[in-house]
Protein backbone atom coordinates (compact mmCIF):
# COMPACT_ATOMS: atom_id res chain seq x y z
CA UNK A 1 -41.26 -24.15 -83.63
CA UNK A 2 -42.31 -20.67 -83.54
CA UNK A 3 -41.12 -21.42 -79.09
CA UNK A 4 -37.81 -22.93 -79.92
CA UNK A 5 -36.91 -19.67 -82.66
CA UNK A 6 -37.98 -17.35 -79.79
CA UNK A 7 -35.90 -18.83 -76.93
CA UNK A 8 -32.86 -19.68 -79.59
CA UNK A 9 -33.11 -15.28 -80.38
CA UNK A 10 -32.34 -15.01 -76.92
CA UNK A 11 -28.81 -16.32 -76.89
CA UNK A 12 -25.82 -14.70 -78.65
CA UNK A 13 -24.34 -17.78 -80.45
CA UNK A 14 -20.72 -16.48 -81.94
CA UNK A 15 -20.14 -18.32 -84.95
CA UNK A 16 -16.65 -16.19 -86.63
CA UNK A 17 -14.46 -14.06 -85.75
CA UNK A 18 -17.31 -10.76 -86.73
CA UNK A 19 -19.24 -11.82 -83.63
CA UNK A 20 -17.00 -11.25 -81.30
CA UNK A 21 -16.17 -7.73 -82.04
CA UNK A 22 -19.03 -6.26 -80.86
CA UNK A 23 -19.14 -7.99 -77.49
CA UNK A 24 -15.73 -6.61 -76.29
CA UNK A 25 -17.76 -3.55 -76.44
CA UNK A 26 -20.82 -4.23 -74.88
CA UNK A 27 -18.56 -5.92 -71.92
CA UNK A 28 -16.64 -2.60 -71.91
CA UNK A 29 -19.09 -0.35 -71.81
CA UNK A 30 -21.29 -2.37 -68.75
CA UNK A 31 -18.20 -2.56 -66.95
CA UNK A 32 -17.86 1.66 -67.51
CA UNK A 33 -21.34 1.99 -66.30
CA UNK A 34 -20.31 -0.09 -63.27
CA UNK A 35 -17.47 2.08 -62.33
CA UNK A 36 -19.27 5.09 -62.67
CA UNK A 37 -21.67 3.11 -60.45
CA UNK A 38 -19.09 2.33 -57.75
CA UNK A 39 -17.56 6.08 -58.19
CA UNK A 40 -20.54 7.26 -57.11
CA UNK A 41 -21.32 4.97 -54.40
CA UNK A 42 -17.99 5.68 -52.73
CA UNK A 43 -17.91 8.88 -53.04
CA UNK A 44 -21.42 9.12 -51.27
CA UNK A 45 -20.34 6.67 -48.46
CA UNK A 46 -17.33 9.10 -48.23
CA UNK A 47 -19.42 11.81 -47.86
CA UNK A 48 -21.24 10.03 -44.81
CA UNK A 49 -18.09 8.97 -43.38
CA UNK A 50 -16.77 12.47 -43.16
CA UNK A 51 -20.23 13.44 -41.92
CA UNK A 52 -19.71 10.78 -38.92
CA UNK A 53 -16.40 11.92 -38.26
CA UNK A 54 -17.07 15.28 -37.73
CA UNK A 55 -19.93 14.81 -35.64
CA UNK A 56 -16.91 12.93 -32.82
CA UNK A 57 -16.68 15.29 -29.94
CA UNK A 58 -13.16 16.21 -29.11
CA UNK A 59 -11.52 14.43 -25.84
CA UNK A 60 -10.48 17.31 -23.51
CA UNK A 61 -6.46 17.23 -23.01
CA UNK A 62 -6.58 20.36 -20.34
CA UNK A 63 -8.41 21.13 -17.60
CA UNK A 64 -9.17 24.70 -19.39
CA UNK A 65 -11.16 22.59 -22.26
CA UNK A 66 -13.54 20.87 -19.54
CA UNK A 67 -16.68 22.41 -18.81
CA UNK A 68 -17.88 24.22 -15.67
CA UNK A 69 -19.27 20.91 -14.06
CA UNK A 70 -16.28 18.99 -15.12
CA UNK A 71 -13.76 21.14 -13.79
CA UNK A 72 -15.85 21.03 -10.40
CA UNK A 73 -15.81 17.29 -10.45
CA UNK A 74 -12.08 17.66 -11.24
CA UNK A 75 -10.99 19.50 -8.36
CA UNK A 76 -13.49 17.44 -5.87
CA UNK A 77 -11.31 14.70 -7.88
CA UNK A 78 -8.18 15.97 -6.76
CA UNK A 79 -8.48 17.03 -3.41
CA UNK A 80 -9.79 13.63 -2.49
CA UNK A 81 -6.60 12.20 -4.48
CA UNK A 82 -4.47 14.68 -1.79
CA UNK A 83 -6.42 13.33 0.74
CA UNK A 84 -5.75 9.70 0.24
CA UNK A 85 -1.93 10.63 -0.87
CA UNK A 86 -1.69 11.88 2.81
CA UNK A 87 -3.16 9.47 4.56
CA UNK A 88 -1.07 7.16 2.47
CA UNK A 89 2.35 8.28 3.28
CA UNK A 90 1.45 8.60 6.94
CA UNK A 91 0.40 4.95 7.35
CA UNK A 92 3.36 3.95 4.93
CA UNK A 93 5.40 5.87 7.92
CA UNK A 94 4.03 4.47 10.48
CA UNK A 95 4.65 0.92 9.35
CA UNK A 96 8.38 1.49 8.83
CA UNK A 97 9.08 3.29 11.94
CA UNK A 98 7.17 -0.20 13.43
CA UNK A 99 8.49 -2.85 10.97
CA UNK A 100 12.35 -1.22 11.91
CA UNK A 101 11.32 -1.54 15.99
CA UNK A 102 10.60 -5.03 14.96
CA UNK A 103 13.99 -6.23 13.30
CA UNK A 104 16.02 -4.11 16.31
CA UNK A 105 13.90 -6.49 18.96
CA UNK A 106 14.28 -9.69 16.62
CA UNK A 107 18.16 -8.80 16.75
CA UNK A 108 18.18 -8.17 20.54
CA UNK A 109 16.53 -11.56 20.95
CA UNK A 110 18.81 -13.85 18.73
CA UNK A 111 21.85 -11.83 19.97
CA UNK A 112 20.45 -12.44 23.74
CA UNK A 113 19.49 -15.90 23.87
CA UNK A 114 20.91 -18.95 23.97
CA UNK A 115 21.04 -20.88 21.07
CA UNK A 116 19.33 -23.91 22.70
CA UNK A 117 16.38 -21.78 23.82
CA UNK A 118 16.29 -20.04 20.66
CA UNK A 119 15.57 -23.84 18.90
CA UNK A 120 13.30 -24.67 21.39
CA UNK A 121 11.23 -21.13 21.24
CA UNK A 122 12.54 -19.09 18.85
CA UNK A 123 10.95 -21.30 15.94
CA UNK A 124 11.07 -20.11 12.12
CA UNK A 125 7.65 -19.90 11.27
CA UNK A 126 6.95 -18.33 14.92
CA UNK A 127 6.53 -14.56 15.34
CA UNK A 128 8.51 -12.20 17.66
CA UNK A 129 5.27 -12.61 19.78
CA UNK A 130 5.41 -16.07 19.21
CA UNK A 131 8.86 -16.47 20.42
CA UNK A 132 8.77 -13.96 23.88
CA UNK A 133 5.40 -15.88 25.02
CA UNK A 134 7.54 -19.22 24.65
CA UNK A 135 10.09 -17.75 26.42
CA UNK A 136 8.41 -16.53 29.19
CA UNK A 137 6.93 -19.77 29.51
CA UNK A 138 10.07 -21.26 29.55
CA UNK A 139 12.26 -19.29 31.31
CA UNK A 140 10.03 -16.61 32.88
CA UNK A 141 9.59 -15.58 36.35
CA UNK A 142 5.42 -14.99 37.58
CA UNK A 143 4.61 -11.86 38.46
CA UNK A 144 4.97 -12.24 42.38
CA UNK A 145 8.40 -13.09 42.18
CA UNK A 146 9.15 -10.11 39.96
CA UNK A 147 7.35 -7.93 42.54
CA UNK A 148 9.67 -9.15 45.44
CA UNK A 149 13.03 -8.44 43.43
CA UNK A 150 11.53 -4.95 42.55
CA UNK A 151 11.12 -4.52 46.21
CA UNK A 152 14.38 -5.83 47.16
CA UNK A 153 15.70 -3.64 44.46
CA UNK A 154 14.02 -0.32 45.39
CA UNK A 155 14.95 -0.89 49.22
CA UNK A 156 18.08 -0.99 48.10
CA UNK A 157 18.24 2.16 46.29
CA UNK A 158 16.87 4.01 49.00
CA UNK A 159 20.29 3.16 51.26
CA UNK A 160 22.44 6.64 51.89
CA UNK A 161 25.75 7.28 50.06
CA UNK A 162 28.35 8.63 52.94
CA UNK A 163 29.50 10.72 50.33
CA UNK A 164 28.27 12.87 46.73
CA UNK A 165 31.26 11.60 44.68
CA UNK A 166 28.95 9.31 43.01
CA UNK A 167 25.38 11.22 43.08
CA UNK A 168 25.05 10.71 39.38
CA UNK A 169 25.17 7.05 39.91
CA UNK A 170 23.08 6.66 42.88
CA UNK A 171 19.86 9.19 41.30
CA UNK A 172 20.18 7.05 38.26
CA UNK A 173 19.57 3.56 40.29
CA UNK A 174 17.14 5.24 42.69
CA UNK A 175 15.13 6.52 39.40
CA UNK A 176 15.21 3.40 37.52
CA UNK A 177 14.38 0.83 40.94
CA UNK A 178 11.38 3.05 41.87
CA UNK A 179 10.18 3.08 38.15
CA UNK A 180 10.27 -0.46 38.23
CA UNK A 181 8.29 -0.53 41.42
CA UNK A 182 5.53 1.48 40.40
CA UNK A 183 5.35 -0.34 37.22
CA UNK A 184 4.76 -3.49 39.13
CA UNK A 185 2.55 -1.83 41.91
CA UNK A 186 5.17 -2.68 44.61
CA UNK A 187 3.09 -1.57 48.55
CA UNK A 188 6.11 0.98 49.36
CA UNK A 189 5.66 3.08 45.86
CA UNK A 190 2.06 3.32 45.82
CA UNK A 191 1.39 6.25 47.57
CA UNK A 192 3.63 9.96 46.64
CA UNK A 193 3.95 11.00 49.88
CA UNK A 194 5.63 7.56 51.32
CA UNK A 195 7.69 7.71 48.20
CA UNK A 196 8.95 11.65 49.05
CA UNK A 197 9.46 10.40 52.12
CA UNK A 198 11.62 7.57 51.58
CA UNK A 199 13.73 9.35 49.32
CA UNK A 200 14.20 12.81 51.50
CA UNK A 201 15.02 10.20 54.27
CA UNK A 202 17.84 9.03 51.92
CA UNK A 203 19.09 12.34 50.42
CA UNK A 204 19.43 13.93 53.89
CA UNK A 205 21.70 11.11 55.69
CA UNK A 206 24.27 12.07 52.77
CA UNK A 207 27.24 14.15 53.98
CA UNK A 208 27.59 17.07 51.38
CA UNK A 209 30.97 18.07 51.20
């Protein structure tokens, strides 16, 4: 009995209305001591918060704020920026001065050949390379029978005005026929002093007048 009297003290058993007044204040004054608890528990993790936060180094915004190593590996930085900048813009040049050459010759082409070639070897998914190696192959002449019309060409160049009216004309043709002979390693244009030759042999059956 003496058990059951001991473990029956322990609980609070409310039986009117005067046993419930003092618990309001027991509840109110643990739930004080709580708050003070929390108070003080946030202002202490405030405390370490602010600690943290001031111990954030500052993120430099100017090059002034770096230090003496970072500026160095800053300008290194920035000259080697420059440096690839450059060499940018020149290649960037380079490929438009090429990728314009390319659209004039792709004009020439469809503007100078026939449409039937151009379906035959002018395809769409060919490239400009593509479409002059088919039409070489189609329409092409070999290289020996180039060399004989360069001959033929430069031969006739080399035949005497009887007079200077047209001397423009006739230095033009002569210029561009030998050109074309010494691109294609034609016999009579391979050695200067045949070619000097051929051509004061030329200029001096002219009458000047």
């Amino acid at each position: 009995m003496a058990t059951i009297q001991t473990q029956r003290d322990a609980t609070v058993i409310l039986t009117d209305s005067s046993n419930w007044i003092p618990c309001p204040s027991a509840a109110s004054s643990h739930t004080t001591r709580n708050a003070r608890c929390n108070t003080r528990g946030s202002a202490q993790d405030t405390t370490e918060m602010s600690t943290t936060t001031s111990q954030i180094p500052t993120i430099p915004t100017r090059v002034s704020e770096l230090s003496e190593k970072g500026q160095e590996a800053y300008k290194e930085d920035r000259d080697d920026y420059k440096l690839r900048l450059e060499s940018y813009k020149i290649r960037e040049r380079d490929y438009q001065e090429e990728s314009n050459k390319i659209s004039k010759m792709v004009e020439h082409i469809l503007t100078t050949v026939t449409p039937h070639l151009q379906l035959s070897c002018c395809t769409e998914n060919g490239t400009p390379r593509d479409w002059i190696t088919a039409l070489q192959d189609t329409v092409g002449v070999d290289e020996d029978e180039e060399r004989a019309r360069a001959r033929e060409r430069y031969q006739a160049a080399l035949k005497p005005m009887r007079s200077t009216t047209n001397w423009e004309t006739w230095l033009n043709e002569y210029d561009q026929a030998a050109t074309r002979a010494e691109t294609l390693e034609v016999a009579e244009v391979m050695q200067t002093q045949a070619v000097i030759d051929d051509f004061l042999g030329s200029v001096s059956k002219m009458a000047f007048y």
